[in-house]
N, C-alpha and C. Protein backbone atom coordinates (compact mmCIF):
# COMPACT_ATOMS: atom_id res chain seq x y z
N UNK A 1 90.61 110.89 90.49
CA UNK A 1 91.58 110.08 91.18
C UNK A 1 92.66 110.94 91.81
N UNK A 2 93.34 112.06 90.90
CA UNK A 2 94.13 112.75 91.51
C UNK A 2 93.69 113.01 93.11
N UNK A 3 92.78 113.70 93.40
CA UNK A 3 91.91 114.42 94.63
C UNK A 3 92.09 113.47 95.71
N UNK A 4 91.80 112.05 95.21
CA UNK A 4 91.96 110.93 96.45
C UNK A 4 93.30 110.92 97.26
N UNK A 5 94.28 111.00 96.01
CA UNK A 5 95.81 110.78 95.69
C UNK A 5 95.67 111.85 97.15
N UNK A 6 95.53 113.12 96.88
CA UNK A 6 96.06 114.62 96.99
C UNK A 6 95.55 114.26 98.72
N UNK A 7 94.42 113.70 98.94
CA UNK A 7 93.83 113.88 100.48
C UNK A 7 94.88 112.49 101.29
N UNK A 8 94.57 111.77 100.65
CA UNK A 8 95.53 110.42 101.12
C UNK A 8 96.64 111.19 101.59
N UNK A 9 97.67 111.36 100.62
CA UNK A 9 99.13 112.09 101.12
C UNK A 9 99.18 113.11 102.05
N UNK A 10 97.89 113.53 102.39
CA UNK A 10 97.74 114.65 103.97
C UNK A 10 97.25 114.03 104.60
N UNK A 11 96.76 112.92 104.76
CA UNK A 11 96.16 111.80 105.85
C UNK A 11 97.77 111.07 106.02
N UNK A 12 98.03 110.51 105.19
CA UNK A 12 99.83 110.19 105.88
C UNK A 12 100.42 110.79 105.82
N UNK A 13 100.36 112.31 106.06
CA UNK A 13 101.35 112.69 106.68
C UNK A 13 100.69 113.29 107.99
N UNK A 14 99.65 113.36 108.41
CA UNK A 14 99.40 114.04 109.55
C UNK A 14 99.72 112.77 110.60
N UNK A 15 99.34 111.65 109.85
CA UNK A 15 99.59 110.17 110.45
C UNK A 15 101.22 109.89 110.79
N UNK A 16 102.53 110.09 109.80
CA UNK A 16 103.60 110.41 110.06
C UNK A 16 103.82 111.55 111.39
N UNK A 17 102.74 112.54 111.07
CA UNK A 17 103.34 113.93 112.51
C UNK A 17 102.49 113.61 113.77
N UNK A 18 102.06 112.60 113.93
CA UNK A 18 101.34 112.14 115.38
C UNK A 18 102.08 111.09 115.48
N UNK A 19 102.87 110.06 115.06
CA UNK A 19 103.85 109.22 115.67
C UNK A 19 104.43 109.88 115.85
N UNK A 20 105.38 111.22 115.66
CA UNK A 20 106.45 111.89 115.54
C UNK A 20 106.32 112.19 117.14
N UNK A 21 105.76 112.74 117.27
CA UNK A 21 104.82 113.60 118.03
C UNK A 21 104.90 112.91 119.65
N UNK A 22 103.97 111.33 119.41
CA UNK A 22 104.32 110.54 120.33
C UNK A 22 105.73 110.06 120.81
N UNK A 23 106.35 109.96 120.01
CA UNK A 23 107.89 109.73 120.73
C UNK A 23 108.41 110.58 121.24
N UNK A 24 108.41 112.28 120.42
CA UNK A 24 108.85 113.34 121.13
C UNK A 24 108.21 113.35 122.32
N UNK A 25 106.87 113.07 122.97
CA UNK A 25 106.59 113.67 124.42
C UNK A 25 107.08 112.58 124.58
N UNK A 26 107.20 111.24 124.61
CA UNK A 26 108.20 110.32 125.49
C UNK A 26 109.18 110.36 125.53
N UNK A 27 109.85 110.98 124.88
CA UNK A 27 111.62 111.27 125.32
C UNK A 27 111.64 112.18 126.29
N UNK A 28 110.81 113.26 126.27
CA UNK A 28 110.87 114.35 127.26
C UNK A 28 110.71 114.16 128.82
N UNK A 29 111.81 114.32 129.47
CA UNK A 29 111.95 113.48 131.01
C UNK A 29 110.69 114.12 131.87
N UNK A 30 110.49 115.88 131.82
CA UNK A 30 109.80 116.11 132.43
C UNK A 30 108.70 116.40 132.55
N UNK A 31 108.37 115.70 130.90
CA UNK A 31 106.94 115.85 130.84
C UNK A 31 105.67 114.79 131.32
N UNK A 32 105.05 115.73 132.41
CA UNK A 32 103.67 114.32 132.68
C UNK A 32 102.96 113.89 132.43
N UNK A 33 102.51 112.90 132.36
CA UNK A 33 101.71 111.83 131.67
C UNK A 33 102.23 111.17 130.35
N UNK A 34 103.68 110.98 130.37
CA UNK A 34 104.03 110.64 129.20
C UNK A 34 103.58 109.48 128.61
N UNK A 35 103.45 108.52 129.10
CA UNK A 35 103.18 106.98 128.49
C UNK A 35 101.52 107.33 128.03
N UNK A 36 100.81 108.09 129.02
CA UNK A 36 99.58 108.10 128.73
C UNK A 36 99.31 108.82 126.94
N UNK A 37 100.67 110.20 126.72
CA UNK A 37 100.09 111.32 125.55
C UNK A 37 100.85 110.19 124.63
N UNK A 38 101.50 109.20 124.76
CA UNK A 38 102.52 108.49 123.99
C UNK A 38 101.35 107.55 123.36
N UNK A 39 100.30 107.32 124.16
CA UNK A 39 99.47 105.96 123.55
C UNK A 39 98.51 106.31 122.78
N UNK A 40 98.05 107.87 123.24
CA UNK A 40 96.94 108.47 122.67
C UNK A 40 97.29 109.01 121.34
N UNK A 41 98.64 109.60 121.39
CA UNK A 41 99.02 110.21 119.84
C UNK A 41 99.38 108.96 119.14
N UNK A 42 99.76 107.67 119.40
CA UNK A 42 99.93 106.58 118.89
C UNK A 42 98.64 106.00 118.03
N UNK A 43 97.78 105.83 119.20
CA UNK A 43 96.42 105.73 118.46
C UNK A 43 96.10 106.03 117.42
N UNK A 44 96.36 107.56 117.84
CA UNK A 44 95.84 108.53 116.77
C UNK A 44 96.22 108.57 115.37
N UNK A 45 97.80 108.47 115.52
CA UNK A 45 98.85 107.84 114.01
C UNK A 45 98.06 106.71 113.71
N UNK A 46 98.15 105.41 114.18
CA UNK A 46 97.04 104.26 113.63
C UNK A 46 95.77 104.45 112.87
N UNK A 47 95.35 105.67 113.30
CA UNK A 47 93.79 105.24 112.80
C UNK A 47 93.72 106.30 111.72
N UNK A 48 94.83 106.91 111.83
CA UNK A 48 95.12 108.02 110.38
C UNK A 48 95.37 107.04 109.55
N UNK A 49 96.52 106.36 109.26
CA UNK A 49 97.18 105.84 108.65
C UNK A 49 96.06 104.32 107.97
N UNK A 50 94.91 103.92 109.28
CA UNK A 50 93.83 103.39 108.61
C UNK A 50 92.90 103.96 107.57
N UNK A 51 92.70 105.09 108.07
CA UNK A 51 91.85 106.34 107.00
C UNK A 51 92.56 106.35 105.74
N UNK A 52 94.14 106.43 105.73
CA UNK A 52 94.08 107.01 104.58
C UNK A 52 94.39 105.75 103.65
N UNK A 53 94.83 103.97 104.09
CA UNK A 53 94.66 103.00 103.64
C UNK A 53 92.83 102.53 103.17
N UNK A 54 92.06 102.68 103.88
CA UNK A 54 90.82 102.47 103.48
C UNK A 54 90.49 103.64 102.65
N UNK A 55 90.71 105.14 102.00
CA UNK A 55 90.37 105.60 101.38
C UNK A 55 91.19 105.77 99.70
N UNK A 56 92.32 105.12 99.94
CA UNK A 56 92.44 104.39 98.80
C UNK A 56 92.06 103.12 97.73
N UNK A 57 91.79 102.02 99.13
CA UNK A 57 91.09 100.73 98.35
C UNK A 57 89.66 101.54 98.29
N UNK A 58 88.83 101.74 99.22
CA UNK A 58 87.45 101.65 99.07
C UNK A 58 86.90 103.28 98.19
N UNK A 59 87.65 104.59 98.37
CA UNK A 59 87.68 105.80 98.75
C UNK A 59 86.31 106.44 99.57
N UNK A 60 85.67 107.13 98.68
CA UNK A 60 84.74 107.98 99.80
C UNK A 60 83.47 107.75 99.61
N UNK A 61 82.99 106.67 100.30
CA UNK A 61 81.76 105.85 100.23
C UNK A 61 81.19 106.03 101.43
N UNK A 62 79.52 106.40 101.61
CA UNK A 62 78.99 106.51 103.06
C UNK A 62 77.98 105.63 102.77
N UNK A 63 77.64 104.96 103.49
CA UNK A 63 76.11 103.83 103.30
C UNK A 63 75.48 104.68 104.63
N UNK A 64 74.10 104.74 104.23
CA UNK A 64 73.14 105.44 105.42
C UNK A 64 72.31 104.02 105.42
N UNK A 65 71.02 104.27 107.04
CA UNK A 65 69.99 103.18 106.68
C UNK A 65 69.21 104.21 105.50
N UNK A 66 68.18 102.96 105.30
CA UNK A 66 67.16 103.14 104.14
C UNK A 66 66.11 103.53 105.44
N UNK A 67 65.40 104.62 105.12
CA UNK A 67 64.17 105.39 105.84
C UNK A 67 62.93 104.12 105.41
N UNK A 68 62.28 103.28 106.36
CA UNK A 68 60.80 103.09 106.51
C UNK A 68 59.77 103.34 105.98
């Protein structure tokens, strides 16, 4: 359980440093494509922050198909 604990808390926080991340390039006046790197590092925080919520309820489970 610890190990789950230990990966979780680096999945939110990498998830914390990609929102971070996204606001910093949107504050920045002269940087281009801002709204665009703003949505993508946004994303990106989201689907961390899904990872590391689903690997606490469920943790590290892979289902394959069954071979024929």
């Amino acid at each position: 359980m610890g190990l789950r604990q230990g990966k979780t808390k680096s999945i939110l926080e990498s998830s914390l440093d990609s929102a971070l991340l996204a606001v910093e390039i949107y504050n920045k006046p002269r940087t281009t494509f801002r709204s665009e790197g703003f949505i993508t590092m946004m994303i990106i925080a989201w689907t961390r922050l899904f990872h590391a919520y689903f690997n606490v309820t469920i943790g590290d489970k892979y289902f394959y198909k069954k071979k024929k």
